[in-house]
C-alpha atoms as a PDB file:
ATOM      1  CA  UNK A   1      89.022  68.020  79.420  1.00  0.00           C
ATOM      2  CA  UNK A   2      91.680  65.447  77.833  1.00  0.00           C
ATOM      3  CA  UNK A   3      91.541  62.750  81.005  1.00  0.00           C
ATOM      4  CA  UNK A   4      89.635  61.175  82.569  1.00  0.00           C
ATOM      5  CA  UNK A   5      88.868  62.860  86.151  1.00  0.00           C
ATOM      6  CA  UNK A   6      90.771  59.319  87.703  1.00  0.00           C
ATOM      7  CA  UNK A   7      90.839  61.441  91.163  1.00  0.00           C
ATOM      8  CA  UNK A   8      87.288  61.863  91.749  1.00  0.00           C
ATOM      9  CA  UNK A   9      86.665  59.385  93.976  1.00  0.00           C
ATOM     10  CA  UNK A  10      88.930  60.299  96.309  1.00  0.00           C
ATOM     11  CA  UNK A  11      87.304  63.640  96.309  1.00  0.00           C
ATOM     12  CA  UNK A  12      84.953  65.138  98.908  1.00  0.00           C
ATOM     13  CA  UNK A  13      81.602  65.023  97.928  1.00  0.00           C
ATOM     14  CA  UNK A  14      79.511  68.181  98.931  1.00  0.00           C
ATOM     15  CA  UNK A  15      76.593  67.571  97.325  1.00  0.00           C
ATOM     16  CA  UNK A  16      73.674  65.158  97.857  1.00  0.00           C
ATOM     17  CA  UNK A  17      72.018  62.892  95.723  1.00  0.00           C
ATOM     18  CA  UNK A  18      74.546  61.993  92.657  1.00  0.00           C
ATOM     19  CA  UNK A  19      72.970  59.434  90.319  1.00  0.00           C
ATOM     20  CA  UNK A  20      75.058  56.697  88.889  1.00  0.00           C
ATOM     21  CA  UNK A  21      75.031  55.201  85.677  1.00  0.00           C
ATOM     22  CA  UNK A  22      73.596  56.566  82.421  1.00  0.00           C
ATOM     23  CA  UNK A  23      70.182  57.406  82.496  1.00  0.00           C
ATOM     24  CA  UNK A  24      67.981  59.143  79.917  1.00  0.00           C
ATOM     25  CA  UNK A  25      67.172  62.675  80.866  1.00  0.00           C
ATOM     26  CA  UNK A  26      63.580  64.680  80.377  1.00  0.00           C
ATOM     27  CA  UNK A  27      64.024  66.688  77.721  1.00  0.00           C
ATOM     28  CA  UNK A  28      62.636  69.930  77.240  1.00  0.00           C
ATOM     29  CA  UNK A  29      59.782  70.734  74.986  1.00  0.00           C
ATOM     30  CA  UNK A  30      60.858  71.567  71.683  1.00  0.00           C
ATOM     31  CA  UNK A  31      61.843  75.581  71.550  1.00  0.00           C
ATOM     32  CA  UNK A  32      61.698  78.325  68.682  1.00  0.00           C
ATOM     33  CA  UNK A  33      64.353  80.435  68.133  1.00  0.00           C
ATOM     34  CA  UNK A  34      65.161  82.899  71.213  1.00  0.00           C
ATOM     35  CA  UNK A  35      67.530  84.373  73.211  1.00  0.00           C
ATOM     36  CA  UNK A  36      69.946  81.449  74.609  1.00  0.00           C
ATOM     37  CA  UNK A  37      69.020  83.238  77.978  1.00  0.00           C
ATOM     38  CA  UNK A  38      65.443  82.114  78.049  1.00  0.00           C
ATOM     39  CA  UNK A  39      65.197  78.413  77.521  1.00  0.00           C
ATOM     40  CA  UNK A  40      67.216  75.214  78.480  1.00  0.00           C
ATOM     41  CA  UNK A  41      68.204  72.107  76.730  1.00  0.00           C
ATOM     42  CA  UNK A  42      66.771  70.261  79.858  1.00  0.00           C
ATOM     43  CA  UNK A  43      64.663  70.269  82.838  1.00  0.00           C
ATOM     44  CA  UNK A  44      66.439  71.796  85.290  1.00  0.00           C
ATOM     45  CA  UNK A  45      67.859  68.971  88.008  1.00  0.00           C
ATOM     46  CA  UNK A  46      65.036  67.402  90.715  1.00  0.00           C
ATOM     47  CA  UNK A  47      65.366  68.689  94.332  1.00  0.00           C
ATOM     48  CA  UNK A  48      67.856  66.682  95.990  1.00  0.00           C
ATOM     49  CA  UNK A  49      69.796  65.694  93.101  1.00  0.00           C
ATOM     50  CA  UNK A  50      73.426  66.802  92.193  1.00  0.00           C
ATOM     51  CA  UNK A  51      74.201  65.610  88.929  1.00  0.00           C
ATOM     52  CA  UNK A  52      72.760  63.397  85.820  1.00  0.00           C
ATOM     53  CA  UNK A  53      74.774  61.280  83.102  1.00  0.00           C
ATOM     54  CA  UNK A  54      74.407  61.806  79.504  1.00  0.00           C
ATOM     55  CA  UNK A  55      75.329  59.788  76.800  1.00  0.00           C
ATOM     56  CA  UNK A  56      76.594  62.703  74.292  1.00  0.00           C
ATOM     57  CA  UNK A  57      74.045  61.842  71.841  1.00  0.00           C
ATOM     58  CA  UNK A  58      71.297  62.268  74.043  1.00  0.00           C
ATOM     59  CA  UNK A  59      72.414  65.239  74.710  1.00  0.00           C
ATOM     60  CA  UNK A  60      73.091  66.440  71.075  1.00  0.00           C
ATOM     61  CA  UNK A  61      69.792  65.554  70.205  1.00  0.00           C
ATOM     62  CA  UNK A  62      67.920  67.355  73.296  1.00  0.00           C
ATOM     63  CA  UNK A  63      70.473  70.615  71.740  1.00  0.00           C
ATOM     64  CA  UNK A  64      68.928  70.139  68.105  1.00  0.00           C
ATOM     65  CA  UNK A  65      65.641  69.928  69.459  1.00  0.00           C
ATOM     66  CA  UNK A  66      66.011  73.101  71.992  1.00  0.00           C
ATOM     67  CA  UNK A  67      67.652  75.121  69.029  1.00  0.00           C
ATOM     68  CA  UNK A  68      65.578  74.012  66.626  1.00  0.00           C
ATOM     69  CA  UNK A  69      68.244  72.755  64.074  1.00  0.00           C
ATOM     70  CA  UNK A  70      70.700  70.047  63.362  1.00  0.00           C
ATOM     71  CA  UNK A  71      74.443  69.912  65.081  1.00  0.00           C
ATOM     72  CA  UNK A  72      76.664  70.614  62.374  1.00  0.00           C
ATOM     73  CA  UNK A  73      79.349  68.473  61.286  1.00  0.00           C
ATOM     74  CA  UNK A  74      81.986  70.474  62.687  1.00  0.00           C
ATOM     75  CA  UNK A  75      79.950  71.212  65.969  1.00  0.00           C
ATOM     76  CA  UNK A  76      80.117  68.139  66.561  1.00  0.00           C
ATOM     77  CA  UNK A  77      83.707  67.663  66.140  1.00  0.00           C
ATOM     78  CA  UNK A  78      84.169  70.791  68.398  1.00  0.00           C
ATOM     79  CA  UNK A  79      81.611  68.649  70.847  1.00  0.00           C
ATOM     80  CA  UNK A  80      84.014  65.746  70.644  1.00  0.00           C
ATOM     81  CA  UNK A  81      86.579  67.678  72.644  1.00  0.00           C
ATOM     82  CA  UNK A  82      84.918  66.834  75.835  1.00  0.00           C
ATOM     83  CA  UNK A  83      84.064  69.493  78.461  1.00  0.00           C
ATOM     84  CA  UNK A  84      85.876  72.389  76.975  1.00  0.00           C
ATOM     85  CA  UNK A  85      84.029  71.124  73.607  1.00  0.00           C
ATOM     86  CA  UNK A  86      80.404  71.779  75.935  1.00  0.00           C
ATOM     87  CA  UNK A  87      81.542  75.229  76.590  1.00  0.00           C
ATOM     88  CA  UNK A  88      82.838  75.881  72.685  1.00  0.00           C
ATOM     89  CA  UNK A  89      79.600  74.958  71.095  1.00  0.00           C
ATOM     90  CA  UNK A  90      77.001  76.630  73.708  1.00  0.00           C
ATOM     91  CA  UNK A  91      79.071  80.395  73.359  1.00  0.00           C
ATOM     92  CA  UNK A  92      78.900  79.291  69.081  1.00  0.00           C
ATOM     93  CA  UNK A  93      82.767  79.271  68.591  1.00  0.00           C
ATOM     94  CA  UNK A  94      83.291  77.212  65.698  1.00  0.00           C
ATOM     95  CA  UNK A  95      86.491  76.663  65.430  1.00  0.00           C
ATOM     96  CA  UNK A  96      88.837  74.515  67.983  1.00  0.00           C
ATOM     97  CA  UNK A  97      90.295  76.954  69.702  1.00  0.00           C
ATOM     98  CA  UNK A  98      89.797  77.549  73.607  1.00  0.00           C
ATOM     99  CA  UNK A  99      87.079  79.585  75.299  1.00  0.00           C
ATOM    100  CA  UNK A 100      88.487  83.338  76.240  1.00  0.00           C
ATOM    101  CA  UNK A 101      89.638  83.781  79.396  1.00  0.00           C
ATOM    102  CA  UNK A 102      89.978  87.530  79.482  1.00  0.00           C
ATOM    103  CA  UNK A 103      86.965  88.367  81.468  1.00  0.00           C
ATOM    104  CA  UNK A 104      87.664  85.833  84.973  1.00  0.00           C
ATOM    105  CA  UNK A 105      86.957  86.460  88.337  1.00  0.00           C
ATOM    106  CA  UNK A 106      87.111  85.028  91.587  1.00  0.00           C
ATOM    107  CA  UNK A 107      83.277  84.928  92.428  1.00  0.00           C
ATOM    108  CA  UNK A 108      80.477  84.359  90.380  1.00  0.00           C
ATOM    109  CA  UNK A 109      78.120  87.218  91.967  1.00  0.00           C
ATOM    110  CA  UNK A 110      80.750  89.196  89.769  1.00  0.00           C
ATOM    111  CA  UNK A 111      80.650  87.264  86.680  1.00  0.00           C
ATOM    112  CA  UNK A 112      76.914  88.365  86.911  1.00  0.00           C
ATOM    113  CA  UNK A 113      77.004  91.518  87.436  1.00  0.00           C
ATOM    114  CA  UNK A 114      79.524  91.740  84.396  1.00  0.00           C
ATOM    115  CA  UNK A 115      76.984  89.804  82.364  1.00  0.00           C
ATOM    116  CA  UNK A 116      73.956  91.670  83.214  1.00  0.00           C
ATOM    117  CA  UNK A 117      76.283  94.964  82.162  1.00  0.00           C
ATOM    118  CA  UNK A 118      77.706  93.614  78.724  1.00  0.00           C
ATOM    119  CA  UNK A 119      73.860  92.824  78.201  1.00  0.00           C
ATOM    120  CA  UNK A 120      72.590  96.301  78.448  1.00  0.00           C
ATOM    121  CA  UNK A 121      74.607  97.171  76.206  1.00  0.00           C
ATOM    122  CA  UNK A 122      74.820  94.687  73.485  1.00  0.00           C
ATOM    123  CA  UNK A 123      70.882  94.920  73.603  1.00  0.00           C
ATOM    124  CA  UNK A 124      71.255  98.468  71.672  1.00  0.00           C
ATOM    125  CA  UNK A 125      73.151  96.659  69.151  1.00  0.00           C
ATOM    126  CA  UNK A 126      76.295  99.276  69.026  1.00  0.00           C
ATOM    127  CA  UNK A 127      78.999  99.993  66.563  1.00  0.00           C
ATOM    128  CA  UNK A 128      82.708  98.925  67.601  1.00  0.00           C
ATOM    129  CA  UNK A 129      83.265 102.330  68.391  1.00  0.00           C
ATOM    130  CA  UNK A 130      79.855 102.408  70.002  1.00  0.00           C
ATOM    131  CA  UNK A 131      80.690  99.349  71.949  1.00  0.00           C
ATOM    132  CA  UNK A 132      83.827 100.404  73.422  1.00  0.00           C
ATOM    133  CA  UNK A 133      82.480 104.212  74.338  1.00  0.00           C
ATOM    134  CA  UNK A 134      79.360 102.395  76.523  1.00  0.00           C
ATOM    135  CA  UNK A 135      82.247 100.411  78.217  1.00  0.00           C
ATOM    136  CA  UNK A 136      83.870 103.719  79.080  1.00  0.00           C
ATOM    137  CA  UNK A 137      81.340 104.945  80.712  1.00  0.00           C
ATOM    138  CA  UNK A 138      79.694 101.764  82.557  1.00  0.00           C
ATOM    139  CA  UNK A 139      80.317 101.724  86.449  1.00  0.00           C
ATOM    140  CA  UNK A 140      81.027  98.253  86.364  1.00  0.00           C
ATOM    141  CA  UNK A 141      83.167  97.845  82.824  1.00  0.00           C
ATOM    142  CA  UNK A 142      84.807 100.662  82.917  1.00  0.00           C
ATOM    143  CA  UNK A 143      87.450  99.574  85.426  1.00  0.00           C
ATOM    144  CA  UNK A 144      87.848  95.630  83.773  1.00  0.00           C
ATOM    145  CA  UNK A 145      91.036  94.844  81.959  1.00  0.00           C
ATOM    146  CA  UNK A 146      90.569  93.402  78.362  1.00  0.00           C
ATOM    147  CA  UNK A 147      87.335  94.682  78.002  1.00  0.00           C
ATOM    148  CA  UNK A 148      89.171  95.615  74.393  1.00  0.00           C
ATOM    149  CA  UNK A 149      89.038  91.982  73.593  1.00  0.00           C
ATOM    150  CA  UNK A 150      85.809  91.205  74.336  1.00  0.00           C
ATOM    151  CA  UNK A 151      84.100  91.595  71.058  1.00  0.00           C
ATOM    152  CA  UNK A 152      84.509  90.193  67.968  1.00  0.00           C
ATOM    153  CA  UNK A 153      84.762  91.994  64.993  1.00  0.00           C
ATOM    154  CA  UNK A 154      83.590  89.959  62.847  1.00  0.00           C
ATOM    155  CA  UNK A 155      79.947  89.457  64.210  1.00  0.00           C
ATOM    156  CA  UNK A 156      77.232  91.821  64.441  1.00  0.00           C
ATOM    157  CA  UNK A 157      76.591  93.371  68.200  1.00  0.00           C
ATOM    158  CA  UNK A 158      73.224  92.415  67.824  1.00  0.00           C
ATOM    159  CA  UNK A 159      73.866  88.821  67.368  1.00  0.00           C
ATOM    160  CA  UNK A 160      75.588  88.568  70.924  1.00  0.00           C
ATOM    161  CA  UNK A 161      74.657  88.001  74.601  1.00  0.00           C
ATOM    162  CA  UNK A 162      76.694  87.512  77.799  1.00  0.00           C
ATOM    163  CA  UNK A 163      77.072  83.983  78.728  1.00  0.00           C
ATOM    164  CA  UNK A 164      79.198  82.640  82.058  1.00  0.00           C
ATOM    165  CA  UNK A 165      81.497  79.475  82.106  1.00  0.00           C
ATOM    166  CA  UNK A 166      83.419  78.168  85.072  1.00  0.00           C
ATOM    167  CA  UNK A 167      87.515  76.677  85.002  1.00  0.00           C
ATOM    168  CA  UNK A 168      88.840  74.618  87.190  1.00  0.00           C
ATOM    169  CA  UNK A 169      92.658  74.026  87.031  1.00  0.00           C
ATOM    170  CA  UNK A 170      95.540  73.101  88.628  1.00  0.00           C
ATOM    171  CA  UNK A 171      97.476  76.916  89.420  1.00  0.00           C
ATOM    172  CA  UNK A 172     101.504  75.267  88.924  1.00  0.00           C
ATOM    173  CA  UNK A 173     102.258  77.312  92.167  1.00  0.00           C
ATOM    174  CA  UNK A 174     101.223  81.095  91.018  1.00  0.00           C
ATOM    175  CA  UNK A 175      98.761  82.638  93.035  1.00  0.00           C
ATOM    176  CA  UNK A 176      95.929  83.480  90.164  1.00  0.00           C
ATOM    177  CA  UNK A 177      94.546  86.353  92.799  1.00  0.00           C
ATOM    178  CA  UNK A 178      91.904  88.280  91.940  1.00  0.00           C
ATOM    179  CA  UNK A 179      92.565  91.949  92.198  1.00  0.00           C
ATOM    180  CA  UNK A 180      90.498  94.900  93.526  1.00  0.00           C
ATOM    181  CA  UNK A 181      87.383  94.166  91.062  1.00  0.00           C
ATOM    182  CA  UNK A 182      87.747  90.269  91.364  1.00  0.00           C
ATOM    183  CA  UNK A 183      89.158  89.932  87.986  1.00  0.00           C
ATOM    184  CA  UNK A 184      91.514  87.010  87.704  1.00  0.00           C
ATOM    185  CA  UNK A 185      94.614  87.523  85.441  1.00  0.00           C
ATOM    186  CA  UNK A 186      94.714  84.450  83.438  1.00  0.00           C
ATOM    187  CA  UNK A 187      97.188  85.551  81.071  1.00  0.00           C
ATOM    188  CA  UNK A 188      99.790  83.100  82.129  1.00  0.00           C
ATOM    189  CA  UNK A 189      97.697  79.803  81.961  1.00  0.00           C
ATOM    190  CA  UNK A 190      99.338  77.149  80.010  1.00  0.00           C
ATOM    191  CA  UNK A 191      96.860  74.486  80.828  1.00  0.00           C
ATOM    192  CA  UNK A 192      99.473  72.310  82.684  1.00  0.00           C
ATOM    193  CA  UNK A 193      98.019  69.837  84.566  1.00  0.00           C
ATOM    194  CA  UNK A 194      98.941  69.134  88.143  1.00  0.00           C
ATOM    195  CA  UNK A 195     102.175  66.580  87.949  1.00  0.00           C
ATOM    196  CA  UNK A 196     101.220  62.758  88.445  1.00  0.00           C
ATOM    197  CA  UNK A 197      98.992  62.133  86.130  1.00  0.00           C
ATOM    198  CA  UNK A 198      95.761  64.258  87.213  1.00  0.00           C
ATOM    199  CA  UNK A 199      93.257  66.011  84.342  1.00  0.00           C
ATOM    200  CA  UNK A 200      94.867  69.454  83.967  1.00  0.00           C
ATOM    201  CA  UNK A 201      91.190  71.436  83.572  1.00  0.00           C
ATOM    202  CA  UNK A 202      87.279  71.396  83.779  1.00  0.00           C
ATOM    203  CA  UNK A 203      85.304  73.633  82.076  1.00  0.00           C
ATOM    204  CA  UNK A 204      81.358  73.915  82.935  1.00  0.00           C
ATOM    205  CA  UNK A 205      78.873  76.022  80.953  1.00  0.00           C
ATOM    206  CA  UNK A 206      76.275  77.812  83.001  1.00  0.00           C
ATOM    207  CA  UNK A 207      72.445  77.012  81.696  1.00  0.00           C
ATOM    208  CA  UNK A 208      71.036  80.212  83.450  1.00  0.00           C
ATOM    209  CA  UNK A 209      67.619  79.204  82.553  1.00  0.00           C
ATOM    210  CA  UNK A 210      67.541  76.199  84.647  1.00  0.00           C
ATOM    211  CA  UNK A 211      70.667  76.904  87.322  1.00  0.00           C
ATOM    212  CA  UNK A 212      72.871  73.655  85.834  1.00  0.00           C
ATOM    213  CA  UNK A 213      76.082  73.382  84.682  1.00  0.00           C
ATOM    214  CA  UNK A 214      77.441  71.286  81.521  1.00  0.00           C
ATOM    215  CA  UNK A 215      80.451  69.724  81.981  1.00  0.00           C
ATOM    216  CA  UNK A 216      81.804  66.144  80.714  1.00  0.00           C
ATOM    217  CA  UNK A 217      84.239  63.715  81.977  1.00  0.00           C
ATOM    218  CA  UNK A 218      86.344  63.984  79.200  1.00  0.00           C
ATOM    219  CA  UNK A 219      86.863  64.294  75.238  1.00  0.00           C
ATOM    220  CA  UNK A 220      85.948  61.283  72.552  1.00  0.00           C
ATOM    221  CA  UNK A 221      86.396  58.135  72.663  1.00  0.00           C
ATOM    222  CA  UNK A 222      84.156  56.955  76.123  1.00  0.00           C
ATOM    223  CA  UNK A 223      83.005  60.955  76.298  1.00  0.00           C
ATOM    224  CA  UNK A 224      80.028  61.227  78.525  1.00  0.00           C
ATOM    225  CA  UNK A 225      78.176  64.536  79.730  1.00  0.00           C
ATOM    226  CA  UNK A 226      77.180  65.547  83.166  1.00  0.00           C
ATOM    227  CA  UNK A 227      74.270  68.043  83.785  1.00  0.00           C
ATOM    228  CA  UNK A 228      75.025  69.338  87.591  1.00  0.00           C
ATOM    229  CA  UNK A 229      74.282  71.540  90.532  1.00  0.00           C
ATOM    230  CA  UNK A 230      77.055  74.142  91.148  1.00  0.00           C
ATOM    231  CA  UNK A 231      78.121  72.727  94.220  1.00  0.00           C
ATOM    232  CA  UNK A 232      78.393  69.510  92.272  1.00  0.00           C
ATOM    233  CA  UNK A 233      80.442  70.753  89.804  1.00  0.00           C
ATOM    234  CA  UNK A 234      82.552  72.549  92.316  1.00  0.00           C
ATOM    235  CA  UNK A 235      83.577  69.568  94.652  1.00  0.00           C
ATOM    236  CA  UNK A 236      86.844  69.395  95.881  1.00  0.00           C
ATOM    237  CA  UNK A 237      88.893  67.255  93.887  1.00  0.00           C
ATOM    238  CA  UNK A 238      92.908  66.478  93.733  1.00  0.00           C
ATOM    239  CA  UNK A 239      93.199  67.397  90.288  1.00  0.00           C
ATOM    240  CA  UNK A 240      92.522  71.342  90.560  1.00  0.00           C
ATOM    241  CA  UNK A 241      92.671  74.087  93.286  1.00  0.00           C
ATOM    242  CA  UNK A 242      91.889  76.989  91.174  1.00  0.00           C
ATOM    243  CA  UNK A 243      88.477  78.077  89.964  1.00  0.00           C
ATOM    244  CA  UNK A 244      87.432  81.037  87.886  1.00  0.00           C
ATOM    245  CA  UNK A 245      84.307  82.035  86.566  1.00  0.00           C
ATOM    246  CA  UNK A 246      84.191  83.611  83.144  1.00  0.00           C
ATOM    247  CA  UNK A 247      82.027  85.786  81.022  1.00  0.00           C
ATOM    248  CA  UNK A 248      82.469  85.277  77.262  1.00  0.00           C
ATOM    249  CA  UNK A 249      79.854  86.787  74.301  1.00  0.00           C
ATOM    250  CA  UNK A 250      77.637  84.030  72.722  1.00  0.00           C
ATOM    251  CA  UNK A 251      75.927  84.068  69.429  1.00  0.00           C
ATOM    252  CA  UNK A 252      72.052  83.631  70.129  1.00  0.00           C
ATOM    253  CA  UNK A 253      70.302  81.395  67.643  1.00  0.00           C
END
């Protein structure tokens, strides 16, 4: 996110409980390596509470300890670019380009039963070929569109798992509909922001282990990151009317 979400207070808030000010989290107790799936960077949020404020290198150094490693340099960088930069590192894209968008939907129940698929299968750790022939003949991928994009070919299968990420954006008057399998073509997203100066996107990244969401208020300088319930994250706000909930292939660690 490149602005600051100046709109939020206006917005409705659904959830109870939101903290204020920055606060220093409980961190997690220091993890080996393992699937991304089955451990958190944090405690998962108190009952009753909708959100917690990090400062970003809190957070980067409850990350080394939960991966067991140090940020790298450009990590960081890629970190720097706010809430799409908390989505970029967690799915291990190192370069600064924008999470894929070819796997949205309209409901999250979907986006799981997507991942839960795409995890069956990358757990045989297939061939390209052996890849795309499981997708043929899986109930639920077989009728997706860009399922030929999905994964890369320059990283080993085996090195993969399903991960889910949530957009919010502004839709510039088209309908982004999802169709008869919930799949939202976002093929025409320019990530125009909604005209009079409101933050044109929000990007959270799912922790499954714990049920939070990562999400910041915006990229460096004055970058702080938010550790929320989904309802939290999802509040209405005059900045977006659109949200999607997408399934992109991480690199476990």
């Amino acid at each position: 996110m490149r602005r600051l979400l100046s709109r939020a207070l206006v917005a409705v808030v659904i959830s109870a409980g939101l903290t204020t000010g920055m606060v220093t989290p409980v961190l997690a107790a220091p993890a080996a390596a393992v699937d991304i799936a089955a451990a958190a960077i944090a405690d998962p949020l108190p009952a009753g509470q909708a959100s917690r404020t990090w400062s970003k290198n809190t957070y980067i150094e409850s990350w080394e300890r939960h991966r067991g490693r140090p940020m790298t340099p450009q990590e960081r960088r890629n970190l720097d670019r706010g809430c799409i930069g908390v989505t970029q590192v967690n799915l291990g894209r190192f370069i600064p380009s924008n999470p894929p968008l070819d796997l949205s939907f309209d409901r999250l129940s979907k986006a799981r039963r997507v991942q839960s698929a795409l995890d069956r299968i990358l757990r045989k750790n297939p061939t390209p070929a052996q890849f795309r022939a499981a997708v043929r003949q899986d109930e639920v991928l077989s009728t997706l569109k860009n399922m030929d994009k999905v994964l890369p070919n320059d990283t080993p299968s085996g090195t993969l798992n399903a991960q889910i990420y949530s957009k919010r954006f502004w839709s510039n008057g088209a309908a982004y509909a999802p169709d008869g399998n919930d799949q939202v073509d976002m093929s025409g997203y320019r990530y125009q922001a909604r005209p009079g100066g409101y933050t044109n996107y929000d990007y959270g990244w799912w922790d499954q282990s714990i049920d939070n969401w990562w999400h910041a208020n915006h990229a460096e300088p004055g970058m702080k990151i938010y550790q929320s319930t989904l309802a939290h994250y999802s509040r209405p706000l005059e900045d977006f009317d659109r949200q999607v909930f997408i399934v992109g292939l991480a690199r476990k660690y």
